[in-house]
PDB file of N, CA and C in Angstrom:
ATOM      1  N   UNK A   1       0.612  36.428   0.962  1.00  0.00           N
ATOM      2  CA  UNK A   1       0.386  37.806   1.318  1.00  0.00           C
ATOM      3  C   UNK A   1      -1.094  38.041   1.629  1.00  0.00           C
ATOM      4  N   UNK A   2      -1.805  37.491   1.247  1.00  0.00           N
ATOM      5  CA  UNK A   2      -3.060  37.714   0.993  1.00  0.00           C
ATOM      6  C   UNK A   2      -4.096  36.798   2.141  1.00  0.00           C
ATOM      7  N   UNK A   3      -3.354  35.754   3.042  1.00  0.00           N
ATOM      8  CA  UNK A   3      -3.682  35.419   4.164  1.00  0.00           C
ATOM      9  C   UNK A   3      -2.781  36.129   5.254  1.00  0.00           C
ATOM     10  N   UNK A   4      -1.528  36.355   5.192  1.00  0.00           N
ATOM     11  CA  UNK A   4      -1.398  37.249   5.708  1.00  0.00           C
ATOM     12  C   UNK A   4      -1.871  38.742   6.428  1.00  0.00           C
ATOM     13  N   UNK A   5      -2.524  39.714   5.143  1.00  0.00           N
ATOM     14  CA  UNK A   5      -3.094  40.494   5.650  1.00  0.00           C
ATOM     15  C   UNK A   5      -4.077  40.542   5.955  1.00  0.00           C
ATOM     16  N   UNK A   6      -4.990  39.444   5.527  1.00  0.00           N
ATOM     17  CA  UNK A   6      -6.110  39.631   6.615  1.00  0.00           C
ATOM     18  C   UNK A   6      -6.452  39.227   7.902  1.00  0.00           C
ATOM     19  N   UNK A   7      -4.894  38.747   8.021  1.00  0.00           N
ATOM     20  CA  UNK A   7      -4.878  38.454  10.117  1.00  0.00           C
ATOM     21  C   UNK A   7      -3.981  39.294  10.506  1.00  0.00           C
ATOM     22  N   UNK A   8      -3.882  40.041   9.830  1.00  0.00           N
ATOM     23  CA  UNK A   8      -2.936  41.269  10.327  1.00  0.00           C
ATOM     24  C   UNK A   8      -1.935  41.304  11.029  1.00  0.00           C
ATOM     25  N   UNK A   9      -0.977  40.332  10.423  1.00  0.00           N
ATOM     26  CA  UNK A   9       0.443  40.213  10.711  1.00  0.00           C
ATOM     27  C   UNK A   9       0.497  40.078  12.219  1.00  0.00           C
ATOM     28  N   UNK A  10      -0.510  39.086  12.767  1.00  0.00           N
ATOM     29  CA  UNK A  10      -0.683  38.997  13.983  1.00  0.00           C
ATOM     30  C   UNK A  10       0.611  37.970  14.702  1.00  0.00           C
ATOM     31  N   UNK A  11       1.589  38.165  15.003  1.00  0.00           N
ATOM     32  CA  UNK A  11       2.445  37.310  15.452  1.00  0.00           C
ATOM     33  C   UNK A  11       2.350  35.488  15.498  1.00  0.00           C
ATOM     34  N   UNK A  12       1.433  35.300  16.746  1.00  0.00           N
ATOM     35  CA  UNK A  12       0.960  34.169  16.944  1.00  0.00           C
ATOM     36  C   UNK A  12       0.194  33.240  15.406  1.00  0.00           C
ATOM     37  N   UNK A  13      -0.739  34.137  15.108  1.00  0.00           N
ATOM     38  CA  UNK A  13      -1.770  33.619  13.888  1.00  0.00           C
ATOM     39  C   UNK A  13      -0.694  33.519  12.589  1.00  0.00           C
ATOM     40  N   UNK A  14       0.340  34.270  12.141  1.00  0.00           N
ATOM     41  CA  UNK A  14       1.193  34.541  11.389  1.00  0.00           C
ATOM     42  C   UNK A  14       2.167  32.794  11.193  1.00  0.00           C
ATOM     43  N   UNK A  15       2.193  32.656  12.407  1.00  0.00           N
ATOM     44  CA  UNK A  15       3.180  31.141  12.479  1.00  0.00           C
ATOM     45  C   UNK A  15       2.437  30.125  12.297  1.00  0.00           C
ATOM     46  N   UNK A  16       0.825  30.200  12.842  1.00  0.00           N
ATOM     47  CA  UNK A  16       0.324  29.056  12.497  1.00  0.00           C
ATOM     48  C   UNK A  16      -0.522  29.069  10.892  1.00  0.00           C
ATOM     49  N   UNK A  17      -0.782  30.171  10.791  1.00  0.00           N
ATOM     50  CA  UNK A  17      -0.817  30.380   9.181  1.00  0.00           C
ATOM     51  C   UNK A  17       0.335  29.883   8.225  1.00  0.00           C
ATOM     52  N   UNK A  18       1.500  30.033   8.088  1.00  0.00           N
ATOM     53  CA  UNK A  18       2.424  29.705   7.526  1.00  0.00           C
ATOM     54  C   UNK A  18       3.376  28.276   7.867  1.00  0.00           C
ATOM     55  N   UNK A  19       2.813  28.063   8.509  1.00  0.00           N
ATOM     56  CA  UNK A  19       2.846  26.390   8.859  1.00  0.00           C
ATOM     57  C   UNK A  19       1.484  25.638   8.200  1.00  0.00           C
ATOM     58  N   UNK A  20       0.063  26.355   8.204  1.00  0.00           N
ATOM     59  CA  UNK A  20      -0.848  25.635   7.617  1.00  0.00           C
ATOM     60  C   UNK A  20      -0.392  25.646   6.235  1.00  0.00           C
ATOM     61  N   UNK A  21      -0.073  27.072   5.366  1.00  0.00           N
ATOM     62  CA  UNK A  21       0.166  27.061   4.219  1.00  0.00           C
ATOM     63  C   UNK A  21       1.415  26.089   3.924  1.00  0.00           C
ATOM     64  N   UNK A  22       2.533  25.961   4.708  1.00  0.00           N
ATOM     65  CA  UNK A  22       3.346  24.662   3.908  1.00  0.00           C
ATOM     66  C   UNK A  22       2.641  23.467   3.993  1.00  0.00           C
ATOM     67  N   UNK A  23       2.153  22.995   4.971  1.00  0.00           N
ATOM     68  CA  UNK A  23       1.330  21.726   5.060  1.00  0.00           C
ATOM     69  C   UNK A  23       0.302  21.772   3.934  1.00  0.00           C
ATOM     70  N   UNK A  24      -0.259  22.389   3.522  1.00  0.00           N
ATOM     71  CA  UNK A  24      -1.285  22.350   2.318  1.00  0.00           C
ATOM     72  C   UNK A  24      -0.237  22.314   1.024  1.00  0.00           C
ATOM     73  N   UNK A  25       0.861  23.046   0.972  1.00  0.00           N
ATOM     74  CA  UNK A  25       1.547  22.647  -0.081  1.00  0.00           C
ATOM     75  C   UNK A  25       2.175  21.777  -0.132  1.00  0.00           C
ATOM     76  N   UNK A  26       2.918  20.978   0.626  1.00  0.00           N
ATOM     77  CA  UNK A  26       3.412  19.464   0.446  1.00  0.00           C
ATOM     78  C   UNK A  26       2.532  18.446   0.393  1.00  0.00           C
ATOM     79  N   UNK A  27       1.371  18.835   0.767  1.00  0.00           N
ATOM     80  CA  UNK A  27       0.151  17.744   0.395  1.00  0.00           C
ATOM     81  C   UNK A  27      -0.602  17.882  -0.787  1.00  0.00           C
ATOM     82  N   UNK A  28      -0.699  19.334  -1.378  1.00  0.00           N
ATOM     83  CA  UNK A  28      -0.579  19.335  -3.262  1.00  0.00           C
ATOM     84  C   UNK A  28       0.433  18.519  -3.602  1.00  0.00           C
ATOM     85  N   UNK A  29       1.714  18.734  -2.990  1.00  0.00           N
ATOM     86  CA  UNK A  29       2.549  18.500  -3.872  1.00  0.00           C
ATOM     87  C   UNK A  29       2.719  16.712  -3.972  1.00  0.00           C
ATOM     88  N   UNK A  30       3.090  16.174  -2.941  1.00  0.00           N
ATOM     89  CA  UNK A  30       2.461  14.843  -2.230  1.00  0.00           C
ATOM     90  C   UNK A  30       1.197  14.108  -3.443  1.00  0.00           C
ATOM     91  N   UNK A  31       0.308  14.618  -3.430  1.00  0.00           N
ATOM     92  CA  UNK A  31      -0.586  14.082  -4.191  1.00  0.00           C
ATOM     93  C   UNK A  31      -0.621  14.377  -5.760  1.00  0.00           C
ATOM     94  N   UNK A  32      -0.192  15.435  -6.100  1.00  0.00           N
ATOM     95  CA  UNK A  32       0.379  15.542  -7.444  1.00  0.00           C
ATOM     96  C   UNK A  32       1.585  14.757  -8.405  1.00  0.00           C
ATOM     97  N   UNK A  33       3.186  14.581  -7.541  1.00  0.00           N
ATOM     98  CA  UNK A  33       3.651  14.063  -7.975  1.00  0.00           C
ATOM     99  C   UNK A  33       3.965  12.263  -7.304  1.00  0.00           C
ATOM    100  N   UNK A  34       3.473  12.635  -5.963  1.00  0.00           N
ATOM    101  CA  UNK A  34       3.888  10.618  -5.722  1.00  0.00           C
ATOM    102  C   UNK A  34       4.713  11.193  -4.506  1.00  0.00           C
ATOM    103  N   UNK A  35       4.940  10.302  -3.357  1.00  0.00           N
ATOM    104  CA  UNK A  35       5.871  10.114  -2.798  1.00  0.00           C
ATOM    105  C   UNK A  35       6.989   9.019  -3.102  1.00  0.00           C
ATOM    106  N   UNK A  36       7.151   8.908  -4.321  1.00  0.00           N
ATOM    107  CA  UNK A  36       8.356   7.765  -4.470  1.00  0.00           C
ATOM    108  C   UNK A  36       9.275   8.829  -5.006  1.00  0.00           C
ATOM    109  N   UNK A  37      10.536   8.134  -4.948  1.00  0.00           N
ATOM    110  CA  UNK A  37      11.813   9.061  -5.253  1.00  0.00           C
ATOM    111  C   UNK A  37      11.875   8.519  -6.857  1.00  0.00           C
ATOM    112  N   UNK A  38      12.150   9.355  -7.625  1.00  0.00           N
ATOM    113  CA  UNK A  38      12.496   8.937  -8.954  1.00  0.00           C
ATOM    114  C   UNK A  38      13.767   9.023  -9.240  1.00  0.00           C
ATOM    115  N   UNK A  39      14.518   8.241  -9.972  1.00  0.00           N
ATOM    116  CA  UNK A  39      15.595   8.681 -10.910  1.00  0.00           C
ATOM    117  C   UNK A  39      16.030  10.056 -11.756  1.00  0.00           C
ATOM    118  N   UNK A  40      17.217  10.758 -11.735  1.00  0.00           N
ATOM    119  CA  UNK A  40      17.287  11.887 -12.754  1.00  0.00           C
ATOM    120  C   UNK A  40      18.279  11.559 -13.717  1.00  0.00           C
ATOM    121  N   UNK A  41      18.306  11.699 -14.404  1.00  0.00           N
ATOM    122  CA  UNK A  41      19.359  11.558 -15.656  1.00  0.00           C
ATOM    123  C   UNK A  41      20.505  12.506 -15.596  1.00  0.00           C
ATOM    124  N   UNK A  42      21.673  12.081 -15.465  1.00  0.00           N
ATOM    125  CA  UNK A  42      22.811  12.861 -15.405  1.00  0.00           C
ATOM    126  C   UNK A  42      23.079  13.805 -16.683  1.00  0.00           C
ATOM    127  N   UNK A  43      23.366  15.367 -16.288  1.00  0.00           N
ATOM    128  CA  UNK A  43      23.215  16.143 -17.444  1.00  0.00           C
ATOM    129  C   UNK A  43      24.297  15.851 -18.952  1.00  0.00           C
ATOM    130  N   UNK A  44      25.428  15.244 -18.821  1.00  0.00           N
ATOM    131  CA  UNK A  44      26.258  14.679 -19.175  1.00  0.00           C
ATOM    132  C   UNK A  44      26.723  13.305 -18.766  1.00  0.00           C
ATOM    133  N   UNK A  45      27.085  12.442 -19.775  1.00  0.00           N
ATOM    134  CA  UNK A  45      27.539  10.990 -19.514  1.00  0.00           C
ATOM    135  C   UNK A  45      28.837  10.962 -19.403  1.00  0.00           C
ATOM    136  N   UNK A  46      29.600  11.634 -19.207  1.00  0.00           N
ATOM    137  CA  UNK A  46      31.396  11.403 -18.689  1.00  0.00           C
ATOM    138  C   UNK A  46      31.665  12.607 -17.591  1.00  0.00           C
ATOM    139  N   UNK A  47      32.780  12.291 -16.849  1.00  0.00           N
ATOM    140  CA  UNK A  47      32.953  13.188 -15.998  1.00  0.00           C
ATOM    141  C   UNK A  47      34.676  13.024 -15.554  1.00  0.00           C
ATOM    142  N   UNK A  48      35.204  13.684 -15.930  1.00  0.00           N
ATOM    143  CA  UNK A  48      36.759  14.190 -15.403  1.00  0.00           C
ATOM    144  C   UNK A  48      36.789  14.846 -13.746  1.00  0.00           C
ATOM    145  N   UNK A  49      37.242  13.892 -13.388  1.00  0.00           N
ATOM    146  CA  UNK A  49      37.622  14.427 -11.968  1.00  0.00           C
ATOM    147  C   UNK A  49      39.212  14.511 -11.500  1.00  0.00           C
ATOM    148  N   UNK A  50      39.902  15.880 -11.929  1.00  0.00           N
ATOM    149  CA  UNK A  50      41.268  16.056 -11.158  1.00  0.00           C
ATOM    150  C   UNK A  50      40.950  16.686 -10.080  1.00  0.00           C
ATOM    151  N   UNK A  51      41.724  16.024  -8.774  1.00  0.00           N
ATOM    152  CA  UNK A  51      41.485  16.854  -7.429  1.00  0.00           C
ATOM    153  C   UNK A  51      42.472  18.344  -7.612  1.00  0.00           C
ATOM    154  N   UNK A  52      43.115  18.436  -8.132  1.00  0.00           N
ATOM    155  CA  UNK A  52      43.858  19.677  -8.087  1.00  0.00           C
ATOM    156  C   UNK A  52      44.147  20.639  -9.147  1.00  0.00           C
ATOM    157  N   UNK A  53      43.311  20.036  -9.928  1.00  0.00           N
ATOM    158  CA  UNK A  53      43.392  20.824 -10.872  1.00  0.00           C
ATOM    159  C   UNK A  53      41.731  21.514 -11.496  1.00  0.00           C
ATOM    160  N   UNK A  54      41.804  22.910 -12.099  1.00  0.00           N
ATOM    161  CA  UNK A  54      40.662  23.236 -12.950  1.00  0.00           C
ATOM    162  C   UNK A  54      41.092  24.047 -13.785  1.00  0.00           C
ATOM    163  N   UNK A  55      40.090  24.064 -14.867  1.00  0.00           N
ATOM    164  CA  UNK A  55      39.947  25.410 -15.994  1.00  0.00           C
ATOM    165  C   UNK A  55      39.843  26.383 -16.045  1.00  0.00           C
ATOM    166  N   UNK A  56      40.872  27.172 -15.712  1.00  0.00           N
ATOM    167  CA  UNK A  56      40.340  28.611 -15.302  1.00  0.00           C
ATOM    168  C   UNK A  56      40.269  29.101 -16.900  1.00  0.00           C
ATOM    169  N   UNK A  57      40.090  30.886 -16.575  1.00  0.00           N
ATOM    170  CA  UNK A  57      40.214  31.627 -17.642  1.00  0.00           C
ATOM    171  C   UNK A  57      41.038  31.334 -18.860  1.00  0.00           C
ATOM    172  N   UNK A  58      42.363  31.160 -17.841  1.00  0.00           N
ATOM    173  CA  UNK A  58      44.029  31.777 -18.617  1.00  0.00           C
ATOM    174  C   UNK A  58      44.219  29.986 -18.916  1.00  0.00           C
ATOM    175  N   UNK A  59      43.394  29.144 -18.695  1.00  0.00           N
ATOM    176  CA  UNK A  59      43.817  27.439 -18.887  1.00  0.00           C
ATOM    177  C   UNK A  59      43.468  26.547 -17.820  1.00  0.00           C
ATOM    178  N   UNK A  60      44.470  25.734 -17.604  1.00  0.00           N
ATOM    179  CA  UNK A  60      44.542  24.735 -16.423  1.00  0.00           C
ATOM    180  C   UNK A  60      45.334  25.762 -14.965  1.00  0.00           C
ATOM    181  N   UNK A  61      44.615  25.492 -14.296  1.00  0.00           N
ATOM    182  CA  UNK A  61      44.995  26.248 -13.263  1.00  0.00           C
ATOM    183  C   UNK A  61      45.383  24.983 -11.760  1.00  0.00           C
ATOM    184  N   UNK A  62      45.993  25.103 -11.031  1.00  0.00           N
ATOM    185  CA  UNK A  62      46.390  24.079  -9.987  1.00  0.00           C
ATOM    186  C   UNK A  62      45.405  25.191  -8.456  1.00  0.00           C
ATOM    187  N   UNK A  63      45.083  24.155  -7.908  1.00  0.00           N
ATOM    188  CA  UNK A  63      44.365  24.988  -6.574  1.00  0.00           C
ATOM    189  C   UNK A  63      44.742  23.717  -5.672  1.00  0.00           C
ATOM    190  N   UNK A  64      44.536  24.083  -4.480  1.00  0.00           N
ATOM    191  CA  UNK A  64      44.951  23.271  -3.154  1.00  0.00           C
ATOM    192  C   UNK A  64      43.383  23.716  -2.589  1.00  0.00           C
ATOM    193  N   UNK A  65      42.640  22.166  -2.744  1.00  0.00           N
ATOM    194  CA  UNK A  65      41.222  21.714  -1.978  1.00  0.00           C
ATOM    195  C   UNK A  65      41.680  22.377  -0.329  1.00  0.00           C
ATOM    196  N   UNK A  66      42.169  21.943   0.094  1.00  0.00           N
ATOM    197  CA  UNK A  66      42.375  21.983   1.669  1.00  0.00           C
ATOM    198  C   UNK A  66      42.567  23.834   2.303  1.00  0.00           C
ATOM    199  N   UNK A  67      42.695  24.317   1.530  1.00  0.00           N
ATOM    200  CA  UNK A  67      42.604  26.140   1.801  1.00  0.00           C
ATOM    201  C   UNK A  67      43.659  26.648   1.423  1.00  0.00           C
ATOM    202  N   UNK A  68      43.107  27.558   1.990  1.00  0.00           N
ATOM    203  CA  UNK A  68      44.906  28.951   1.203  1.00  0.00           C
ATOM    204  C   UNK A  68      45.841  28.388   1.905  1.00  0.00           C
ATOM    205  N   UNK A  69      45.901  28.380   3.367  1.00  0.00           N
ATOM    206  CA  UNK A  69      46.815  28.349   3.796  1.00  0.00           C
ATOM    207  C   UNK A  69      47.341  27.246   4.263  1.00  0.00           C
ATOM    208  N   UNK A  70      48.705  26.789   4.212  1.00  0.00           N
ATOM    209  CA  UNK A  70      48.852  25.368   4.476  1.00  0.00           C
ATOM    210  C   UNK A  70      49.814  25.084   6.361  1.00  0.00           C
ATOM    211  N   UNK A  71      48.921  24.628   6.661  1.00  0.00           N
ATOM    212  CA  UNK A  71      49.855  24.602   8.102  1.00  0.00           C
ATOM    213  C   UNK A  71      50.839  23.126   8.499  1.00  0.00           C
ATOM    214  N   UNK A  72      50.820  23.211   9.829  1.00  0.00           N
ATOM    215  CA  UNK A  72      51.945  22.034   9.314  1.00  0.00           C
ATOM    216  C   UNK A  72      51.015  20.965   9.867  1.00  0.00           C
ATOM    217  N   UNK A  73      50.103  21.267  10.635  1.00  0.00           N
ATOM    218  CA  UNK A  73      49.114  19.632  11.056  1.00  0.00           C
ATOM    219  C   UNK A  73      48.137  19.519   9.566  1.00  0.00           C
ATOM    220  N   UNK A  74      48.025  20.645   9.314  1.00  0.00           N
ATOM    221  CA  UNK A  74      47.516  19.975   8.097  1.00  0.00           C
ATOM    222  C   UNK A  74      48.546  19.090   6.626  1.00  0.00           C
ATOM    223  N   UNK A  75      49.610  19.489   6.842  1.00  0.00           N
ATOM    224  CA  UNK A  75      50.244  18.583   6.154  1.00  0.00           C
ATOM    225  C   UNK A  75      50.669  17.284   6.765  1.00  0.00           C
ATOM    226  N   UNK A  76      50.792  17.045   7.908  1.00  0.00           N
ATOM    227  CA  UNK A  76      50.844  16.033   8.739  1.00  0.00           C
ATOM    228  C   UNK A  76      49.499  15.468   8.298  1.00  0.00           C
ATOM    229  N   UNK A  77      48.246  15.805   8.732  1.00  0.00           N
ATOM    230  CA  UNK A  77      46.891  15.134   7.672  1.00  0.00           C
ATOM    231  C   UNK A  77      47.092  14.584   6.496  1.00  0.00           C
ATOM    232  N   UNK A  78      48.063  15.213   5.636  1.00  0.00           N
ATOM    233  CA  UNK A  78      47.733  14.819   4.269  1.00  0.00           C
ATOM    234  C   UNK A  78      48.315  13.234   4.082  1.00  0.00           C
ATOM    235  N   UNK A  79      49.545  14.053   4.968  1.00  0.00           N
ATOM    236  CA  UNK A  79      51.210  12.534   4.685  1.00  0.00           C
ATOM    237  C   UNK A  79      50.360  11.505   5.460  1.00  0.00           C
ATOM    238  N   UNK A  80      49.564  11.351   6.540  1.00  0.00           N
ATOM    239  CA  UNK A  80      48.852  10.083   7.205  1.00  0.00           C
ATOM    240  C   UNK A  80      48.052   9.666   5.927  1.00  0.00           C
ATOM    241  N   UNK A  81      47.140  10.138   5.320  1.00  0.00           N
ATOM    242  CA  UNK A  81      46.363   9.900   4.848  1.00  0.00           C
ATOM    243  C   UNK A  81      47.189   9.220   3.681  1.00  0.00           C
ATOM    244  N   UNK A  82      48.094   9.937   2.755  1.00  0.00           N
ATOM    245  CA  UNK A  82      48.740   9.212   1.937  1.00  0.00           C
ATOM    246  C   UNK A  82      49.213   7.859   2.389  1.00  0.00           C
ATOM    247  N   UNK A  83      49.933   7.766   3.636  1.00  0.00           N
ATOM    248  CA  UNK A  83      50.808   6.776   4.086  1.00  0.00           C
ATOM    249  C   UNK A  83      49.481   5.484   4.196  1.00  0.00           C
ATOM    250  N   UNK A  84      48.491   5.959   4.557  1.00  0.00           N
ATOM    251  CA  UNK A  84      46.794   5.007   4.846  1.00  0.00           C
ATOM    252  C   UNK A  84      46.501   4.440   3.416  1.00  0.00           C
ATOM    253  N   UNK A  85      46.331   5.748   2.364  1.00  0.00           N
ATOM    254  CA  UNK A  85      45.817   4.975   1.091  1.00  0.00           C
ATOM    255  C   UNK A  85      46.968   4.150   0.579  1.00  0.00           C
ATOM    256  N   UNK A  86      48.354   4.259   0.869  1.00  0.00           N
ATOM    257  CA  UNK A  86      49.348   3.422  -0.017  1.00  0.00           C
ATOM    258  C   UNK A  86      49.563   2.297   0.548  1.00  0.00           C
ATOM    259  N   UNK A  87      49.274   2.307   2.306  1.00  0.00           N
ATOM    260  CA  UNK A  87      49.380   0.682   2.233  1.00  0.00           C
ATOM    261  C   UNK A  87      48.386   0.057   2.156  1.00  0.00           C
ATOM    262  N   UNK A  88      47.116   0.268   1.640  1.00  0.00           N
ATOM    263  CA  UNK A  88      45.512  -0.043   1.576  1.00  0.00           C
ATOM    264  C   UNK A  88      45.661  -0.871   0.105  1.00  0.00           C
ATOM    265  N   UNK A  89      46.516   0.093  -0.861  1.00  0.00           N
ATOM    266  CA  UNK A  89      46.253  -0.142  -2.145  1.00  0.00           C
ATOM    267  C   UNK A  89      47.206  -1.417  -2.439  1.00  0.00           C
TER     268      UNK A  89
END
């Protein structure tokens, strides 16, 4: 805000101001923490994955990933895809 108003929200100066200011902050940031990628620690060590199912309020609740509404090429999608993973497996 405060480089901002003293170029007075000048259109042109406004874009290259706020392009200087990210460039000065990824190069704090750059030199502060490293450019190497680090590792994060997963917030929990197990993980349950049902595709169709979740926890709602009232319990286990069933939902359909693919949308509300079910058409018929999209069930034609599903049956290929089944028919793909079963002779794969």
């Amino acid at each position: 805000m405060t480089i901002l108003k003293r170029i007075a929200y000048d259109p042109e100066r406004t874009i290259v101001a706020t392009i200087g200011l990210l460039y000065i902050i990824q190069q704090v940031t750059l030199m502060t923490y490293g450019p190497d990628a680090r590792p994060v620690e997963a917030p929990f060590n197990q993980r349950l994955a049902l595709p169709w199912l979740e926890w709602g309020e009232r319990g286990p609740a069933i939902y359909y990933p693919w949308g509300l509404a079910t058409t018929s090429y999209k069930l034609f999608v599903i049956a290929a895809a089944a028919v793909v993973l079963g002779a794969c497996a």
